[in-house]
C-alpha atoms as a PDB file:
ATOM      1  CA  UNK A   1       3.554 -32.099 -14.575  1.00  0.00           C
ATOM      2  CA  UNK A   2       1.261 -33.969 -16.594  1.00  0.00           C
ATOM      3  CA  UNK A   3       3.742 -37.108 -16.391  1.00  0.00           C
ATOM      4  CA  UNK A   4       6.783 -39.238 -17.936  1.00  0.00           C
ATOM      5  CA  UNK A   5       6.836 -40.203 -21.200  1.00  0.00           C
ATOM      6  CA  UNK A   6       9.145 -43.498 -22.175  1.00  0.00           C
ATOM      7  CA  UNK A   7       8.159 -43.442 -26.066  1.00  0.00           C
ATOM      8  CA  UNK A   8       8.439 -40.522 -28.638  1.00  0.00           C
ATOM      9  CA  UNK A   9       5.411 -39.003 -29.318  1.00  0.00           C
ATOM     10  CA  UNK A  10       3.962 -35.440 -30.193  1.00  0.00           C
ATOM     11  CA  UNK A  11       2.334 -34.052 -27.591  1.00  0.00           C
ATOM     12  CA  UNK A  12       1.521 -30.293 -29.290  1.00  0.00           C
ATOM     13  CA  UNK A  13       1.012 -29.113 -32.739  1.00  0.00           C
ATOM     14  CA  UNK A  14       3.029 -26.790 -32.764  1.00  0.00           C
ATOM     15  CA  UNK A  15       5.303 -24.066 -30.391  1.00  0.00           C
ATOM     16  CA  UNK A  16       2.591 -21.503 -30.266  1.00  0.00           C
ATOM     17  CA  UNK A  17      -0.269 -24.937 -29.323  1.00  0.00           C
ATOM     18  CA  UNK A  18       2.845 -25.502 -27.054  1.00  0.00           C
ATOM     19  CA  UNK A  19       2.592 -22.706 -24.897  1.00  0.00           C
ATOM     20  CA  UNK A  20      -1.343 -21.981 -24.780  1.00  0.00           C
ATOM     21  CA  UNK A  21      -1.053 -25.368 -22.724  1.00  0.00           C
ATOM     22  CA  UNK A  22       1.716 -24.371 -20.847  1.00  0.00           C
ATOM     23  CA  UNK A  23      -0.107 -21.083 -19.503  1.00  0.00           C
ATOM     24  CA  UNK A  24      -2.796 -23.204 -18.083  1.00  0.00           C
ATOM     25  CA  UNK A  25      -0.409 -24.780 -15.786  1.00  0.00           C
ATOM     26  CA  UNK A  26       0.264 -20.899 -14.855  1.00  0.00           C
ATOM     27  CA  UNK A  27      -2.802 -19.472 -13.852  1.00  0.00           C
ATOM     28  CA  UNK A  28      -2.302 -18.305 -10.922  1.00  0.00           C
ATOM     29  CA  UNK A  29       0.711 -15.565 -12.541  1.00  0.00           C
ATOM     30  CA  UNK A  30      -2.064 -13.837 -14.333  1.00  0.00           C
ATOM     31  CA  UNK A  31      -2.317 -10.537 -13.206  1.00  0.00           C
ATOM     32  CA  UNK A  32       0.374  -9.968 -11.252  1.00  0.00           C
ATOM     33  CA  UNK A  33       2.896  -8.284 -12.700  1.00  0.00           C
ATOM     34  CA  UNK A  34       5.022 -11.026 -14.104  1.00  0.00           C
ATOM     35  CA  UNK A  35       7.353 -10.504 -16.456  1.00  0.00           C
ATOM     36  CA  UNK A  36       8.070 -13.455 -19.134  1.00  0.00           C
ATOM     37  CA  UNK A  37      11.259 -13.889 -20.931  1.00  0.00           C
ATOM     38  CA  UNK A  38      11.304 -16.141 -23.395  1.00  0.00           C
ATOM     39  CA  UNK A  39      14.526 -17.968 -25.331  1.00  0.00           C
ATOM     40  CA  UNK A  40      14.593 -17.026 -29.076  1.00  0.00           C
ATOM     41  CA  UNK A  41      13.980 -18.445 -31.282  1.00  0.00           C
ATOM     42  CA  UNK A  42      11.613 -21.083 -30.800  1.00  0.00           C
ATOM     43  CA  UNK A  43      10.909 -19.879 -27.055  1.00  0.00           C
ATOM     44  CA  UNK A  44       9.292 -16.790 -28.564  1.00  0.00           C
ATOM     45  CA  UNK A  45       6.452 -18.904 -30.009  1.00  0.00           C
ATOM     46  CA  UNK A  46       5.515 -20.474 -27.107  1.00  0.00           C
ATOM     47  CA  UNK A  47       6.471 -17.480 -24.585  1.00  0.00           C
ATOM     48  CA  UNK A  48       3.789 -15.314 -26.668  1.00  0.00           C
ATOM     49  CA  UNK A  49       1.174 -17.520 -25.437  1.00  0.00           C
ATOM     50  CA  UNK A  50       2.011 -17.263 -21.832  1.00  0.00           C
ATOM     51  CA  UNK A  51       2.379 -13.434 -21.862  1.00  0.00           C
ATOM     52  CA  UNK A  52      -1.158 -12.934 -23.433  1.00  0.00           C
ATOM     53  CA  UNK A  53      -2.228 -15.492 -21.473  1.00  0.00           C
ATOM     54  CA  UNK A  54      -1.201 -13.782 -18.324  1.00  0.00           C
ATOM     55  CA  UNK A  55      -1.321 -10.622 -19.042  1.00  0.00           C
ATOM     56  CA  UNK A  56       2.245 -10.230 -18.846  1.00  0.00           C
ATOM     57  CA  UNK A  57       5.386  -8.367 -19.776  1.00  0.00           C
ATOM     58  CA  UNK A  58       6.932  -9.729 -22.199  1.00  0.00           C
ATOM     59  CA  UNK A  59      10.562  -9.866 -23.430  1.00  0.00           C
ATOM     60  CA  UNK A  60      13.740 -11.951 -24.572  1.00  0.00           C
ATOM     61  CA  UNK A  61      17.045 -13.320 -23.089  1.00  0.00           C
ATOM     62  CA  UNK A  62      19.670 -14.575 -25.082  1.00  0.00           C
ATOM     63  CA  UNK A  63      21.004 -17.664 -24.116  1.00  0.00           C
ATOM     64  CA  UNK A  64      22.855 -19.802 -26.567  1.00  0.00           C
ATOM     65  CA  UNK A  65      24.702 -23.112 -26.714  1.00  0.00           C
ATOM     66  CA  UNK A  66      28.393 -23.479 -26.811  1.00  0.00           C
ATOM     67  CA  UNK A  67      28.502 -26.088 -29.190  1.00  0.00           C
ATOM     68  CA  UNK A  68      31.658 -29.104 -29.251  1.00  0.00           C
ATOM     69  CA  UNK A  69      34.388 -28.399 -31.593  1.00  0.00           C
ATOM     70  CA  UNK A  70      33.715 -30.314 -35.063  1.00  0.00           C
ATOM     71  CA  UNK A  71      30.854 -31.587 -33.637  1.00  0.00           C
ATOM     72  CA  UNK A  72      28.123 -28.073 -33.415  1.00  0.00           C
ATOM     73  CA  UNK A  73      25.070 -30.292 -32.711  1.00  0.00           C
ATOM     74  CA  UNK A  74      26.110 -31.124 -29.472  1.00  0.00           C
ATOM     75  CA  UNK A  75      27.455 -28.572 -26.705  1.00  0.00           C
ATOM     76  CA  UNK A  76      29.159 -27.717 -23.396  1.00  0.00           C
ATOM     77  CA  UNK A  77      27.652 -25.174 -22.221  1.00  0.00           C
ATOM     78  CA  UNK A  78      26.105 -21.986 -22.481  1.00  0.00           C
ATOM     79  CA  UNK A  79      26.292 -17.795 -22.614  1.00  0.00           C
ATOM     80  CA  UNK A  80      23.956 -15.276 -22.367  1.00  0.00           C
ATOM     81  CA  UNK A  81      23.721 -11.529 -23.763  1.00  0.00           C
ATOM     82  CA  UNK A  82      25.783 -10.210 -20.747  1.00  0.00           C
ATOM     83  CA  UNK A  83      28.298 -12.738 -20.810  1.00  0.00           C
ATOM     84  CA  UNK A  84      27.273 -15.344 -17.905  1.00  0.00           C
ATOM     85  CA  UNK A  85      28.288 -18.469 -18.942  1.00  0.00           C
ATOM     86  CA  UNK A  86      27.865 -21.895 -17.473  1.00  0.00           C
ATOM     87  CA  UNK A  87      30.353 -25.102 -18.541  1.00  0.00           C
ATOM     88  CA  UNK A  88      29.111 -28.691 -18.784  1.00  0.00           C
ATOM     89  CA  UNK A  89      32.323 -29.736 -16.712  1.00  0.00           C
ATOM     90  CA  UNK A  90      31.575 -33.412 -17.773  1.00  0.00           C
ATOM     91  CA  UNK A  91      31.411 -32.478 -20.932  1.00  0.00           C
ATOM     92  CA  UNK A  92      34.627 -30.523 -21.227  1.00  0.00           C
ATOM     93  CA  UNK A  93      36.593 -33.924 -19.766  1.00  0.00           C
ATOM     94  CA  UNK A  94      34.980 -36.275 -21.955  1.00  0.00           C
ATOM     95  CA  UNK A  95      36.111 -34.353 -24.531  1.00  0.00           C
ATOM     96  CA  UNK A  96      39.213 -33.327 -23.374  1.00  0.00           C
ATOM     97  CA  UNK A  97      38.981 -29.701 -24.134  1.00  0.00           C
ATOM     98  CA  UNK A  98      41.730 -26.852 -23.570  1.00  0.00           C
ATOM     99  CA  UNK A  99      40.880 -23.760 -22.329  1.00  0.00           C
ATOM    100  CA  UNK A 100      42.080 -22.091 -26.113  1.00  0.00           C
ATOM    101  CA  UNK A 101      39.283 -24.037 -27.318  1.00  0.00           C
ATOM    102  CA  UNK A 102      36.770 -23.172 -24.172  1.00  0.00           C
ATOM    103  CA  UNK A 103      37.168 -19.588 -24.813  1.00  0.00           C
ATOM    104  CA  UNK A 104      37.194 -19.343 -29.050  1.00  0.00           C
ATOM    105  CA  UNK A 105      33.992 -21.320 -28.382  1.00  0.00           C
ATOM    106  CA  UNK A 106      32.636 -18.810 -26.233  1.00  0.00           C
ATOM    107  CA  UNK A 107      33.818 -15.743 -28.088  1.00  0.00           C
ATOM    108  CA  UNK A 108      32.163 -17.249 -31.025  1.00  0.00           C
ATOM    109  CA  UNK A 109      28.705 -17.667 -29.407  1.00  0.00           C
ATOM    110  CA  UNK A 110      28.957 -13.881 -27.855  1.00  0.00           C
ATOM    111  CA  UNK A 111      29.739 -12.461 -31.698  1.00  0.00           C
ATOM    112  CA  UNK A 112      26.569 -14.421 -32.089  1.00  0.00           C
ATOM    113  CA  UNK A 113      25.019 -13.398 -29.542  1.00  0.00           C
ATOM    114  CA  UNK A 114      25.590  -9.331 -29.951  1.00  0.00           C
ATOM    115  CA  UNK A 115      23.979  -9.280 -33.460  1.00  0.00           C
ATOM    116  CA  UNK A 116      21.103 -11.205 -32.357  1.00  0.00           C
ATOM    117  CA  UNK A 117      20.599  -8.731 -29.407  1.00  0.00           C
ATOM    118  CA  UNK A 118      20.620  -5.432 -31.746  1.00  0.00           C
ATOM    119  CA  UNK A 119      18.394  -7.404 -34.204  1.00  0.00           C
ATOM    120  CA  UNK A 120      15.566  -8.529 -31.404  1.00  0.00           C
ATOM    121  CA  UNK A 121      15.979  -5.611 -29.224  1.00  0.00           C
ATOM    122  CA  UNK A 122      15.882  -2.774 -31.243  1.00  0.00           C
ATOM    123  CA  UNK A 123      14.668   0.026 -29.679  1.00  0.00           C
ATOM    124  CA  UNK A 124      12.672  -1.974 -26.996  1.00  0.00           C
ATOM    125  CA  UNK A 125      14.107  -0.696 -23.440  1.00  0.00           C
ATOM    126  CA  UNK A 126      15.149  -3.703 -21.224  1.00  0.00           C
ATOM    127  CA  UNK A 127      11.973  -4.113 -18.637  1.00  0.00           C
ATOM    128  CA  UNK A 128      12.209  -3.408 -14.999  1.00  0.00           C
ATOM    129  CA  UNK A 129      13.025  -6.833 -13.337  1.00  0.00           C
ATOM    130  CA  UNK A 130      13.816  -6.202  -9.805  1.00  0.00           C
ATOM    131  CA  UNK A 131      11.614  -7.598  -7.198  1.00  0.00           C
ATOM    132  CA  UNK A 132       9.278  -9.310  -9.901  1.00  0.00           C
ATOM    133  CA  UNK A 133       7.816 -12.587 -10.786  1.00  0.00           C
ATOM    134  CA  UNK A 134      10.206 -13.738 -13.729  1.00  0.00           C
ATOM    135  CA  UNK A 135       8.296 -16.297 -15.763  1.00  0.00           C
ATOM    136  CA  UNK A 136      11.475 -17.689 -18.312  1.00  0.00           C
ATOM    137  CA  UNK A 137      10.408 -19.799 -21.143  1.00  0.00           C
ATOM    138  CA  UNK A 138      12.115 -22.279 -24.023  1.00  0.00           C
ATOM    139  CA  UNK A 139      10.049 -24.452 -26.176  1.00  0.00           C
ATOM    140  CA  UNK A 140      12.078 -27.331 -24.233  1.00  0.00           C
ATOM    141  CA  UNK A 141      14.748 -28.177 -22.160  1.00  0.00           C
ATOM    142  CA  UNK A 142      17.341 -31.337 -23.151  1.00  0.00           C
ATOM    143  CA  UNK A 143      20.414 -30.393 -20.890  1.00  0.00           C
ATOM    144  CA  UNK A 144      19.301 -27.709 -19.522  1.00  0.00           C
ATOM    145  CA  UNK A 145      22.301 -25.815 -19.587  1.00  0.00           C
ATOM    146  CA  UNK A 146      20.838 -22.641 -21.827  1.00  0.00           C
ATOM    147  CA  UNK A 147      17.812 -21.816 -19.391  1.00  0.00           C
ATOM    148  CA  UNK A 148      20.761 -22.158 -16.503  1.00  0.00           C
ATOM    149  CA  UNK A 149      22.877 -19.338 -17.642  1.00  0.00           C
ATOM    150  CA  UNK A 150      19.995 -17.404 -18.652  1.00  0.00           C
ATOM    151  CA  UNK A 151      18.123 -18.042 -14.780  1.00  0.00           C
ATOM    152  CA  UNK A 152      21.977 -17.242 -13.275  1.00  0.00           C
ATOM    153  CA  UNK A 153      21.939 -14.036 -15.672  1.00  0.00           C
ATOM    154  CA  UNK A 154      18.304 -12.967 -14.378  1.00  0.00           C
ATOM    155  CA  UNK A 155      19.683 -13.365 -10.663  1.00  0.00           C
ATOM    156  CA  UNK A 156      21.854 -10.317 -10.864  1.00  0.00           C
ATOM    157  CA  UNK A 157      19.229  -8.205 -11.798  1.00  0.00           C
ATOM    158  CA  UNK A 158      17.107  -9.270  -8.153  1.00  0.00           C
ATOM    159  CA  UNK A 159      13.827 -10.488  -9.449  1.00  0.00           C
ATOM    160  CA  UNK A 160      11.402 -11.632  -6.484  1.00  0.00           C
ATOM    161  CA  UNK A 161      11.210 -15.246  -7.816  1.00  0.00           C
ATOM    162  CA  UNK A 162      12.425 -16.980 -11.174  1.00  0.00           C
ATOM    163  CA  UNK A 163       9.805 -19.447 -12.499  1.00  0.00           C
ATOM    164  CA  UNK A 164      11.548 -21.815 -15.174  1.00  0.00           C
ATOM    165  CA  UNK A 165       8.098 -22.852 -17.372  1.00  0.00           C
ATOM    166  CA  UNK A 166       8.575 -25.144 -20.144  1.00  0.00           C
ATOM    167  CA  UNK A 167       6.125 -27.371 -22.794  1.00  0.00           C
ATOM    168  CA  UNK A 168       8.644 -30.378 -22.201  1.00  0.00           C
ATOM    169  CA  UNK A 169      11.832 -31.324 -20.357  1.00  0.00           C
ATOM    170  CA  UNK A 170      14.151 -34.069 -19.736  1.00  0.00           C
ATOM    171  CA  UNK A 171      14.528 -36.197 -16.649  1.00  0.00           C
ATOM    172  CA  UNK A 172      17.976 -35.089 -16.637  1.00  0.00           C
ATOM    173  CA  UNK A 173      17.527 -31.692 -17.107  1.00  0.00           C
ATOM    174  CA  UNK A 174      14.787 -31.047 -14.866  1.00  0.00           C
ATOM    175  CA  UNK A 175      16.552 -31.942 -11.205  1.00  0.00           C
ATOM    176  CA  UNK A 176      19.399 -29.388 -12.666  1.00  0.00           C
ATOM    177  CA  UNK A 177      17.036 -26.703 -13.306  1.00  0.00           C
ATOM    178  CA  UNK A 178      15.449 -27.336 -10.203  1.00  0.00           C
ATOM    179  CA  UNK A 179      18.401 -26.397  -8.317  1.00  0.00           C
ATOM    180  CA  UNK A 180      18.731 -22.845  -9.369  1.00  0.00           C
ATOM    181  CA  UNK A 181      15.481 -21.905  -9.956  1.00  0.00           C
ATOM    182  CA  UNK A 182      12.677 -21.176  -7.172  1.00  0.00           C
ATOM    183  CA  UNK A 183      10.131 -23.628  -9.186  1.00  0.00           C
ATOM    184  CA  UNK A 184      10.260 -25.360 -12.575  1.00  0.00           C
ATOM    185  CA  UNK A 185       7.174 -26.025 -14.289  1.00  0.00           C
ATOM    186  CA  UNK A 186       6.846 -28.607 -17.109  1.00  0.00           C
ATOM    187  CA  UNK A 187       3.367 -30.404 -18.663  1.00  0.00           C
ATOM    188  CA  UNK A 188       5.308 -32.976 -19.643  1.00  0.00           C
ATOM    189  CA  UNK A 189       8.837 -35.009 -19.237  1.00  0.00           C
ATOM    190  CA  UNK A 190      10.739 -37.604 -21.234  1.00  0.00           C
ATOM    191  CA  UNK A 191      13.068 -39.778 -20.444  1.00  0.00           C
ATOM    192  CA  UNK A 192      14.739 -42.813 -22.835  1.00  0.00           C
ATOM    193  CA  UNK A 193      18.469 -43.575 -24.496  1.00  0.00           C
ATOM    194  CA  UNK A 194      17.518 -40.471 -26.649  1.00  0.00           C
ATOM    195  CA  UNK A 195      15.689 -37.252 -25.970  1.00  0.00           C
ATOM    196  CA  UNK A 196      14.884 -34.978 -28.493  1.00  0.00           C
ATOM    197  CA  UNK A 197      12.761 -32.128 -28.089  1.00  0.00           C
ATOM    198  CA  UNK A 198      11.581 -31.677 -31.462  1.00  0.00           C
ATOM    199  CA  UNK A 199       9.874 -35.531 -31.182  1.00  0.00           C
ATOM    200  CA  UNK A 200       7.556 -33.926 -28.782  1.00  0.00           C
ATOM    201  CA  UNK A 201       6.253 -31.290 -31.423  1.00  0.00           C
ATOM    202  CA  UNK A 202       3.907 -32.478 -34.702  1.00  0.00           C
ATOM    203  CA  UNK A 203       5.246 -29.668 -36.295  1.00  0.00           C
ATOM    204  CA  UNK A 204       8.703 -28.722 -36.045  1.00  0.00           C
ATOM    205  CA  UNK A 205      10.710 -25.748 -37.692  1.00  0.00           C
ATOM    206  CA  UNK A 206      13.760 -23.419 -37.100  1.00  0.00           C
ATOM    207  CA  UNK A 207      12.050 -20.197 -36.831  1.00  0.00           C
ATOM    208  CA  UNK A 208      12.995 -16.710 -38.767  1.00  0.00           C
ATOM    209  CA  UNK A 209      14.200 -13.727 -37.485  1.00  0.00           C
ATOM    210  CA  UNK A 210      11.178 -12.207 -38.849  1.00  0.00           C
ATOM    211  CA  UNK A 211       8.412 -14.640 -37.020  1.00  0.00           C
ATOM    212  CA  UNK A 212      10.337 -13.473 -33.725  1.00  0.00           C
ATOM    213  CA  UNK A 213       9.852 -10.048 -34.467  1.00  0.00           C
ATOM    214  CA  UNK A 214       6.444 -10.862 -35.361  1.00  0.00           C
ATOM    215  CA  UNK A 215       5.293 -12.235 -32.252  1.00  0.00           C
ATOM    216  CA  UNK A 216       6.736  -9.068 -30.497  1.00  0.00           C
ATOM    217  CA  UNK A 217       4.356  -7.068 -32.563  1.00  0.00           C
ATOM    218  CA  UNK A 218       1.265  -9.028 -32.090  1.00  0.00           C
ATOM    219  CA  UNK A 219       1.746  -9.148 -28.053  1.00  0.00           C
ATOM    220  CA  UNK A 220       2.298  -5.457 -28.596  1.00  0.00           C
ATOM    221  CA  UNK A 221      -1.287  -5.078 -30.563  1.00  0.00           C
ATOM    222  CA  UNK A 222      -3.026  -7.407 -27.985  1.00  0.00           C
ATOM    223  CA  UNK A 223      -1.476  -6.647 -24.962  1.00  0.00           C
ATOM    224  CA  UNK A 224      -3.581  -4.690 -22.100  1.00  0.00           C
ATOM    225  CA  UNK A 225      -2.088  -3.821 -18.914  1.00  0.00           C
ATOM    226  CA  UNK A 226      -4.279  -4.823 -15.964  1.00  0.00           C
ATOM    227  CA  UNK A 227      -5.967  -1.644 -15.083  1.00  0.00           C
ATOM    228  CA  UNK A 228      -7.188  -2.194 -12.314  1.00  0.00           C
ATOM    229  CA  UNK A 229      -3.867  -2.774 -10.717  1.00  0.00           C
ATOM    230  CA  UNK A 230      -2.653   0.112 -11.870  1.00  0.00           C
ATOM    231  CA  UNK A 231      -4.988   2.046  -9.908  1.00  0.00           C
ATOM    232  CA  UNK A 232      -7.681   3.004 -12.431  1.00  0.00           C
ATOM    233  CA  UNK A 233     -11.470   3.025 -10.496  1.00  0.00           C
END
């Protein structure tokens, strides 16, 4: 990692700046089969990046935040498309929350969840995972908690490795990461009373539907598989 940083301050223009940097700290995946998921929304951006970059796969997993009753901006966990889901258990007793209100949460976020899938998916068949690098990407990580369900999720499906690559992460999140993934790559971490992601970004937005579907199309326009490792002389 390029280092701590105590004070807010943007580090890249923007998500797609965001993850041209982070594929330099990933040269070494280039040409090897790697397959990089990325976290829509805003992991799309930066996970198109990486894949051209690297010459890569490239496709989503849907990993969303359970967010606190009356209060959505913050959260207690999180679910992915097939239903792992991972609880902020420090969370849950600071709040005091009943298991009624655990699993509306949670059946909310999967509702959510299933019409994002149909939306982003489409007609796209799920890519062959087992015994590959798995490169997954978000434009950040502040708990942590949304890239852990989705590297739990990915473990099912026997990858070789999981490599957990990220513009910017959080002190705090990082050593949890760490744990559960087989390496966690970040150019840059913050640490201070309060972390925001979006502080580390000149230009910030929620992105559209439509500019994920986008960046599918242009990694499908610019993609090239390696030939050479697929055997052509």
């Amino acid at each position: 990692m390029r280092g701590h940083i105590s004070r807010q301050e943007p580090i890249f223009e923007n998500r797609y700046d965001a993850g041209r940097q982070l594929a330099t700290w990933l040269t070494e995946y280039r040409n090897r089969s790697a397959v990089v998921l990325a976290i829509p929304n805003g992991g799309v951006l930066v996970g198109l990046g990486v894949a051209l970059a690297l010459n890569a796969d490239f496709n989503i997993i849907i990993s969303r935040k359970i967010p606190l009753p009356l209060s959505p901006e913050g959260g207690f966990g999180a679910v992915t498309d097939d239903g792992t889901t991972i609880l902020n258990e420090d969370m849950v007793k600071r709040f005091n929350l009943s298991q009624q209100q655990i699993n509306y949460q949670v059946s909310q976020v999967r509702a959510a969840i299933r019409q994002r899938s149909l939306l982003y998916h489409g007609k796209r068949p799920p890519l062959v995972i087992k015994g590959k690098t798995v490169i997954m990407v978000d434009d950040g990580l502040a708990s942590g908690y949304t890239i852990m369900a989705a590297v739990e999720s990915i473990r099912y499906r026997q990858p070789r490795e999981i490599i957990v690559a990220v513009p910017v992460a959080s002190a705090t999140a990082l050593p949890r990461v760490e744990k559960i993934a087989n390496r966690v790559i970040a150019c840059v971490s913050g640490f201070g009373p309060e972390f925001y992601v979006s502080d580390f970004y000149r230009y910030w937005h929620d992105p559209s539907d439509e500019e994920v579907l986008q960046c599918f199309k242009e990694w499908g326009l610019r993609h090239r598989p390696n030939l050479e490792a697929m055997g052509k002389k």
